[in-house]
PDB file of N, CA and C in Angstrom:
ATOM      1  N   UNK A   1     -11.360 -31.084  17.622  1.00  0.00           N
ATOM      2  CA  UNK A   1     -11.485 -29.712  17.182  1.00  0.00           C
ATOM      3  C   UNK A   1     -11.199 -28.776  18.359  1.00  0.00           C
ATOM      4  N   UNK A   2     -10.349 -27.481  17.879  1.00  0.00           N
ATOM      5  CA  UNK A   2     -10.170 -27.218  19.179  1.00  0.00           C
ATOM      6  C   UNK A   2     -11.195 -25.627  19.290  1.00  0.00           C
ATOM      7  N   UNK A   3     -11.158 -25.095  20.465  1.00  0.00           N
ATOM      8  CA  UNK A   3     -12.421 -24.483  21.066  1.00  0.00           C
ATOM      9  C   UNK A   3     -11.968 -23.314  21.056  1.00  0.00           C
ATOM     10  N   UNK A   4     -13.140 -22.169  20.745  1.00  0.00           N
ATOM     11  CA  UNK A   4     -12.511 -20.626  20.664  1.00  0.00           C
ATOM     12  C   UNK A   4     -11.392 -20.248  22.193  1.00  0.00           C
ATOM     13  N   UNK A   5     -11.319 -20.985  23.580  1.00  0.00           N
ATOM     14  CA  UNK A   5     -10.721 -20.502  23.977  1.00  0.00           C
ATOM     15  C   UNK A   5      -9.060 -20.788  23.432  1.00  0.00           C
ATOM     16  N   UNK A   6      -9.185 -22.551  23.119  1.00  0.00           N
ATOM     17  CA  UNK A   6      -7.791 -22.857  22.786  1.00  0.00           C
ATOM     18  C   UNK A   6      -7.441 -22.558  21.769  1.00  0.00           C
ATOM     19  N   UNK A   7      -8.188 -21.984  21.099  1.00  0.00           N
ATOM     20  CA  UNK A   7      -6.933 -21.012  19.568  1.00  0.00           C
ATOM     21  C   UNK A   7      -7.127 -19.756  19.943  1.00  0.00           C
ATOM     22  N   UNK A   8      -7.793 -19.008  20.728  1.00  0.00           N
ATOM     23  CA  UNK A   8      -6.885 -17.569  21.424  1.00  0.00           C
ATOM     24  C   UNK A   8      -5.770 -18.109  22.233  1.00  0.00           C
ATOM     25  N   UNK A   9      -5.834 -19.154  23.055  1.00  0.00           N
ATOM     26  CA  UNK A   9      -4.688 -19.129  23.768  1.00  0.00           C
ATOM     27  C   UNK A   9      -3.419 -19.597  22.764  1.00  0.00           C
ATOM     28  N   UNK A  10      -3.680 -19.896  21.855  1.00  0.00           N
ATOM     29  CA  UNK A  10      -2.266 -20.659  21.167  1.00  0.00           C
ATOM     30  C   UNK A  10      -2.365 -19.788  20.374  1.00  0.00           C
ATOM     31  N   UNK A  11      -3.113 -18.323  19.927  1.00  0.00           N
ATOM     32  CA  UNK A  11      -2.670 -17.428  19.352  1.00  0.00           C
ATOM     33  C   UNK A  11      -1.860 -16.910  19.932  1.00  0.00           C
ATOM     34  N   UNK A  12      -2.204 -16.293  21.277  1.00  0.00           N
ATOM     35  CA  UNK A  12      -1.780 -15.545  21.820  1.00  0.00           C
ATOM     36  C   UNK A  12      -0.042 -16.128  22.313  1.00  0.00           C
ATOM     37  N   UNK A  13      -0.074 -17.426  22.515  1.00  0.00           N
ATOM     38  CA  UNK A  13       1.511 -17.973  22.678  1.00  0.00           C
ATOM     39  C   UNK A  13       2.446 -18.084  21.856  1.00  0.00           C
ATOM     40  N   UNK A  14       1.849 -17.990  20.351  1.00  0.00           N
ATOM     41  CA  UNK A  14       2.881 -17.802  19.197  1.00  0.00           C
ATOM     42  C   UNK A  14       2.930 -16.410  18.928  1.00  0.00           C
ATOM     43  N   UNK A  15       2.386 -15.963  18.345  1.00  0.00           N
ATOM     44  CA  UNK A  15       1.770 -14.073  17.936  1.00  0.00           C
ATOM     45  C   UNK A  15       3.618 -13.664  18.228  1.00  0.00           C
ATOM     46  N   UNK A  16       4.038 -13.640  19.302  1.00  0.00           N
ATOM     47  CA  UNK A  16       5.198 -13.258  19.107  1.00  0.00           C
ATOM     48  C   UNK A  16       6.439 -13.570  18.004  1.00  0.00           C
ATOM     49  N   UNK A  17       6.494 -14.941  17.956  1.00  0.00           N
ATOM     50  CA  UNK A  17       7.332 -15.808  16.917  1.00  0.00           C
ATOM     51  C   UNK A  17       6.660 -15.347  15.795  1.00  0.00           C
ATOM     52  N   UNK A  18       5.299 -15.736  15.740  1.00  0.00           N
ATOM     53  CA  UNK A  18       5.215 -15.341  14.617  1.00  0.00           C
ATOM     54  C   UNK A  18       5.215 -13.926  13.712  1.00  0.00           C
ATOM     55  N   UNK A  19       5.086 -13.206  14.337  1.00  0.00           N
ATOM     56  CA  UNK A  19       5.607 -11.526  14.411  1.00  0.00           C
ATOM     57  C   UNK A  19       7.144 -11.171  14.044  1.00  0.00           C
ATOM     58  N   UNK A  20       7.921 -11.914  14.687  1.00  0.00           N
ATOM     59  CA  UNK A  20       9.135 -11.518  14.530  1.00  0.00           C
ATOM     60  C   UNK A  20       9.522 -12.373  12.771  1.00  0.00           C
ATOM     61  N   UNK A  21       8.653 -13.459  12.571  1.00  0.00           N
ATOM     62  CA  UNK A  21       9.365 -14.272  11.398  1.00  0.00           C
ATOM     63  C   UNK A  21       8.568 -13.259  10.286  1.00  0.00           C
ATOM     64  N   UNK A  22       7.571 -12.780  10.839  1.00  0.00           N
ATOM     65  CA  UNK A  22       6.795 -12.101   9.672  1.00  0.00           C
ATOM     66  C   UNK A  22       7.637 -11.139   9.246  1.00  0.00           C
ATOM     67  N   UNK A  23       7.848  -9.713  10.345  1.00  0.00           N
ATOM     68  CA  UNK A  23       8.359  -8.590  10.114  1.00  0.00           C
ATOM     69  C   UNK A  23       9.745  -8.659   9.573  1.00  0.00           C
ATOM     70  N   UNK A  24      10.595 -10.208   9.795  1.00  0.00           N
ATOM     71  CA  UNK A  24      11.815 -10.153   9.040  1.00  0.00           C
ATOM     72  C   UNK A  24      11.641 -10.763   7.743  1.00  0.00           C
ATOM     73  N   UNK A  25      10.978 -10.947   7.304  1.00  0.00           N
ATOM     74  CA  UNK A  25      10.363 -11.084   5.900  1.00  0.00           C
ATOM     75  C   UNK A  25      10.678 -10.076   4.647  1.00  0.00           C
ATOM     76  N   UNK A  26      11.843  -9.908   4.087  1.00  0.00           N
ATOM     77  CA  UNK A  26      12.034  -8.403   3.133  1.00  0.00           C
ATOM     78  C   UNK A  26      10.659  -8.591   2.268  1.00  0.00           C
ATOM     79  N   UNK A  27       9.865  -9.460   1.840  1.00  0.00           N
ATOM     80  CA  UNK A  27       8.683  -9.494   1.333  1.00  0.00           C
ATOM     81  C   UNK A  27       8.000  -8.135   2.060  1.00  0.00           C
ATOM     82  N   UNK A  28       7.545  -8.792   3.424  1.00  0.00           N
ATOM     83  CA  UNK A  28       6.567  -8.010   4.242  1.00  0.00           C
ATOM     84  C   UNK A  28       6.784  -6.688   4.647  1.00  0.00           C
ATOM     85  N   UNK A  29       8.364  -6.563   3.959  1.00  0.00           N
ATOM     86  CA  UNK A  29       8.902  -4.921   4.471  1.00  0.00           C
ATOM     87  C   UNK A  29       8.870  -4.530   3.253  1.00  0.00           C
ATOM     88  N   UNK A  30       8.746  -4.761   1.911  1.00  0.00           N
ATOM     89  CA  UNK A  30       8.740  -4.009   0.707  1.00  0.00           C
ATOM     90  C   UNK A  30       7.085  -3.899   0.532  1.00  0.00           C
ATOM     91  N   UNK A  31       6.325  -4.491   0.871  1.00  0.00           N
ATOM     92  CA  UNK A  31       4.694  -4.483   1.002  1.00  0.00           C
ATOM     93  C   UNK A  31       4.484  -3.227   2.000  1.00  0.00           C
ATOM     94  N   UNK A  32       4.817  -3.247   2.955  1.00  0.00           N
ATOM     95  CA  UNK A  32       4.682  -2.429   4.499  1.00  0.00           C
ATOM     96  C   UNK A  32       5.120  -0.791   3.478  1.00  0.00           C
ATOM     97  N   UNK A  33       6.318  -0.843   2.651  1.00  0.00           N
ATOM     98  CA  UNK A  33       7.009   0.528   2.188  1.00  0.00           C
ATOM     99  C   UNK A  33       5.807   0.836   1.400  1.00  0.00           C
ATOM    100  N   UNK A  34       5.684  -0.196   0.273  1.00  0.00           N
ATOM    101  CA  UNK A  34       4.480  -0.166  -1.070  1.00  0.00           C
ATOM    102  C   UNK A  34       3.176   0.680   0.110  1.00  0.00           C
ATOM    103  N   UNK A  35       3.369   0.237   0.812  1.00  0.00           N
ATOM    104  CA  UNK A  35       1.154   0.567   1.403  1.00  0.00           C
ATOM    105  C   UNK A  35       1.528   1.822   2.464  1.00  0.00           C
ATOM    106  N   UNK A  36       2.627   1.887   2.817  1.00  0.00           N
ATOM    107  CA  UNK A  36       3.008   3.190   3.563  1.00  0.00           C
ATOM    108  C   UNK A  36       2.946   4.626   2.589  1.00  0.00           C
ATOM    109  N   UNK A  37       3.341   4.459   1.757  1.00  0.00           N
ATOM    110  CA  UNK A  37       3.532   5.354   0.605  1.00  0.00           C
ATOM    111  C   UNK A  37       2.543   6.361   0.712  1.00  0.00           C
ATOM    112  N   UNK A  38       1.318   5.845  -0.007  1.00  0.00           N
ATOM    113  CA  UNK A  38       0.011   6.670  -0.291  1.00  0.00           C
ATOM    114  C   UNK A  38       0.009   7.533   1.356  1.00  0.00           C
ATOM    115  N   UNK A  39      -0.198   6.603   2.196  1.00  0.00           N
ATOM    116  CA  UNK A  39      -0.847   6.958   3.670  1.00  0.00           C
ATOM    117  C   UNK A  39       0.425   8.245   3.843  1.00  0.00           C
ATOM    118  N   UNK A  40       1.649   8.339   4.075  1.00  0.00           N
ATOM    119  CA  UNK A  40       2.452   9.375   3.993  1.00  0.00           C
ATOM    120  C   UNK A  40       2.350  10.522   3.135  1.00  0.00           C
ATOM    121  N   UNK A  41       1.933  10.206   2.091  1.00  0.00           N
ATOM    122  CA  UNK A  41       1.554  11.473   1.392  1.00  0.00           C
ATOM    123  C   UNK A  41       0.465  12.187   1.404  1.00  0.00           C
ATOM    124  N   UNK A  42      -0.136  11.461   2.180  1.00  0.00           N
ATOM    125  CA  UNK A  42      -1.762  12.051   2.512  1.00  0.00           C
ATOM    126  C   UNK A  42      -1.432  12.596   3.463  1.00  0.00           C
ATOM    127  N   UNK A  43      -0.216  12.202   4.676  1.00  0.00           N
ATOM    128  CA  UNK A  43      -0.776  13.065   5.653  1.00  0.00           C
ATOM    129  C   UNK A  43       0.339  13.875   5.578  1.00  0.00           C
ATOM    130  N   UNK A  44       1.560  14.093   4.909  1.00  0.00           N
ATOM    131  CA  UNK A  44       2.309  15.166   4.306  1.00  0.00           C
ATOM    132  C   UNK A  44       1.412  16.124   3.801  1.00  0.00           C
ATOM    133  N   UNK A  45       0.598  16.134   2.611  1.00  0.00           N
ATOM    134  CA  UNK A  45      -1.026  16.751   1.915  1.00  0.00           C
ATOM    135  C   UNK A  45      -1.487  17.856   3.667  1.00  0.00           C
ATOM    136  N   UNK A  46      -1.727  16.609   4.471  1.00  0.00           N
ATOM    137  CA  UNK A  46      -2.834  17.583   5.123  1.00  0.00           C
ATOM    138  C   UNK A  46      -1.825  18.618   6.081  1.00  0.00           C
ATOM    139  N   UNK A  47      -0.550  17.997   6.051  1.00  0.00           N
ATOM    140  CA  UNK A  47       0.289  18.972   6.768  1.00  0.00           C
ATOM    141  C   UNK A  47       0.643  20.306   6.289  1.00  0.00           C
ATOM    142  N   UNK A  48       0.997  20.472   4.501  1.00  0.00           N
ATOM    143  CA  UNK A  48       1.077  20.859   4.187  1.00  0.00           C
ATOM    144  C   UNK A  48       2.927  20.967   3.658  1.00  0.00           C
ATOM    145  N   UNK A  49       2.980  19.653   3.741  1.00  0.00           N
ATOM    146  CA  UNK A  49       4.576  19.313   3.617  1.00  0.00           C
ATOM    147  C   UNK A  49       4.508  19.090   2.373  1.00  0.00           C
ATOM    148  N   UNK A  50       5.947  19.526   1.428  1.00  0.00           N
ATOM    149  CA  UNK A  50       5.767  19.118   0.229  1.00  0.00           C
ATOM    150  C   UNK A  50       7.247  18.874  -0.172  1.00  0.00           C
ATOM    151  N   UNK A  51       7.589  16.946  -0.159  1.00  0.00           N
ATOM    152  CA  UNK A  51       8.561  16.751  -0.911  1.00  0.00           C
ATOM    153  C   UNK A  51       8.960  16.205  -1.787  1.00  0.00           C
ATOM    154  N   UNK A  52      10.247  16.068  -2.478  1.00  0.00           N
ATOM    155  CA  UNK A  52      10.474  15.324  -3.630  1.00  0.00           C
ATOM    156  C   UNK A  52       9.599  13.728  -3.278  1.00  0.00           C
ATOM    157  N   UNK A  53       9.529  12.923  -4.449  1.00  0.00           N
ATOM    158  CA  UNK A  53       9.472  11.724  -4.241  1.00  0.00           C
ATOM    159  C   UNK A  53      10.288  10.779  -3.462  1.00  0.00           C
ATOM    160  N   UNK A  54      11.643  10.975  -3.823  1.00  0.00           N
ATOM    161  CA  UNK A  54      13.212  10.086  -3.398  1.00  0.00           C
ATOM    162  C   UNK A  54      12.810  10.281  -1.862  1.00  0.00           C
ATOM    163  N   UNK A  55      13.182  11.751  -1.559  1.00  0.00           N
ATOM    164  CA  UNK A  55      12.173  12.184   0.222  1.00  0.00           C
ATOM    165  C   UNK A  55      11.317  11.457   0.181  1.00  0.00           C
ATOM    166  N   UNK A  56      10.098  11.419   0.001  1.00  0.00           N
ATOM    167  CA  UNK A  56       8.716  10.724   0.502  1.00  0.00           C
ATOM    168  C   UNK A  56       9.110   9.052   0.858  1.00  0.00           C
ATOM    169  N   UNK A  57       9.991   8.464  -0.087  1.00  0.00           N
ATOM    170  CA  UNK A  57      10.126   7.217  -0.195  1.00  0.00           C
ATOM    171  C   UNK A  57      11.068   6.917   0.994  1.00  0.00           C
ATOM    172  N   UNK A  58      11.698   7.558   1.256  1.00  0.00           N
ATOM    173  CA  UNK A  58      12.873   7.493   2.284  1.00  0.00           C
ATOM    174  C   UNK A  58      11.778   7.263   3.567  1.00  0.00           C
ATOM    175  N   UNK A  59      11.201   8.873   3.556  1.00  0.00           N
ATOM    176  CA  UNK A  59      10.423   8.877   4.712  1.00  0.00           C
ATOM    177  C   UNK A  59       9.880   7.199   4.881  1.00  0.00           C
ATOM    178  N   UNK A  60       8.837   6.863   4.158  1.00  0.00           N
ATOM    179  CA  UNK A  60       8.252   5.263   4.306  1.00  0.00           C
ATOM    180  C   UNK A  60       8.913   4.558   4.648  1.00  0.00           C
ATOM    181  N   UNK A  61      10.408   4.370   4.158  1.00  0.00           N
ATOM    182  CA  UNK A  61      11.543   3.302   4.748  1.00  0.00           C
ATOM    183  C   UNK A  61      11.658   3.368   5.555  1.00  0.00           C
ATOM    184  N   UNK A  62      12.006   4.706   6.855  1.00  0.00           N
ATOM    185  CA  UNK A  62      11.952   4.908   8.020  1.00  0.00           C
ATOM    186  C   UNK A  62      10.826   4.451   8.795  1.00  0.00           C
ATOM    187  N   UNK A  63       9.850   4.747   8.180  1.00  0.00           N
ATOM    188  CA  UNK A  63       8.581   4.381   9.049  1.00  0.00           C
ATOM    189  C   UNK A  63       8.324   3.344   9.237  1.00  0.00           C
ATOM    190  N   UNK A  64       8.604   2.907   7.898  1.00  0.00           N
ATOM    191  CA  UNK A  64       8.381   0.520   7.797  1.00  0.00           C
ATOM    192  C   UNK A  64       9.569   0.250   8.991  1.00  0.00           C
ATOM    193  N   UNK A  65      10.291   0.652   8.895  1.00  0.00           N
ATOM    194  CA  UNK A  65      11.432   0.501   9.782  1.00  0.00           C
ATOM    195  C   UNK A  65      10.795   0.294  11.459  1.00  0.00           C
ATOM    196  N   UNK A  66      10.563   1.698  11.861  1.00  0.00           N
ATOM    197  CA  UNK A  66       9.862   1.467  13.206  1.00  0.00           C
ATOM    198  C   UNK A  66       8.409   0.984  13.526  1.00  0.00           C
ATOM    199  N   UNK A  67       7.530   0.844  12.818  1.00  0.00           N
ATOM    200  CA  UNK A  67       7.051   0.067  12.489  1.00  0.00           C
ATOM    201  C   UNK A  67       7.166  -1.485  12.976  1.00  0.00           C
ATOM    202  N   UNK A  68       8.100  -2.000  11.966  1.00  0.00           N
ATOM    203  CA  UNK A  68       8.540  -3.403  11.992  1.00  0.00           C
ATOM    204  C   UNK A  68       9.605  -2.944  13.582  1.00  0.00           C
ATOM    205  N   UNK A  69      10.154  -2.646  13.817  1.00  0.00           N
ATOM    206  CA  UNK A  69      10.716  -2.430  15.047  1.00  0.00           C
ATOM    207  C   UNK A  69       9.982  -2.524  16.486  1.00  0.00           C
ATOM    208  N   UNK A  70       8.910  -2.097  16.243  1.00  0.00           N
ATOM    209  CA  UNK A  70       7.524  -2.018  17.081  1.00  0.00           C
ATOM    210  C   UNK A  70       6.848  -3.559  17.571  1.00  0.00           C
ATOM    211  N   UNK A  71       6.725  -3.659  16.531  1.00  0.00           N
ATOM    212  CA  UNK A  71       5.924  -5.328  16.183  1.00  0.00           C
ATOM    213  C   UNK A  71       7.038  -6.115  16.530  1.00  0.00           C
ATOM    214  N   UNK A  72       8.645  -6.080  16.390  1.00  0.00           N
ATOM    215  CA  UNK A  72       8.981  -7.658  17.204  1.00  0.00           C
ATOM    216  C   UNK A  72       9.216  -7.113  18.583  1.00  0.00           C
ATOM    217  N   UNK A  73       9.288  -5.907  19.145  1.00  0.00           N
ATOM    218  CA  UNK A  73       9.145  -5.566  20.478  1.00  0.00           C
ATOM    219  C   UNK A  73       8.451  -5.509  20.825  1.00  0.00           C
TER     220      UNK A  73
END
């Protein structure tokens, strides 16, 4: 069995691979758009930004975008 240090350390040595196989996942990027959504329009709401939907959705694509851009860098 292995010991809380040796599965942080073998987290910590994959976490990358496994990051990059995740974020190229179109699954995990149509989930990431789906759950970005709400959170963008809330803080469009508190900005006081107000756009079409097609806009809002775009916006999220961009964001999943850097986002996932973030995470394999």
């Amino acid at each position: 069995m292995l010991s809380q240090k040796s599965i942080q350390a073998l987290a910590d040595s994959i976490t990358d691979s496994v990051c990059q196989k995740v974020c190229q996942s179109p699954e995990f990027f149509d989930f990431l758009v789906d759950n970005l959504q709400g959170s963008v329009d809330e803080v469009l709401e508190e900005e006081g930004v107000t756009l079409d939907p097609e806009l809002g959705l775009e916006l999220s694509v961009f964001i999943a975008e850097r986002i996932t851009l973030r995470a394999i860098n």
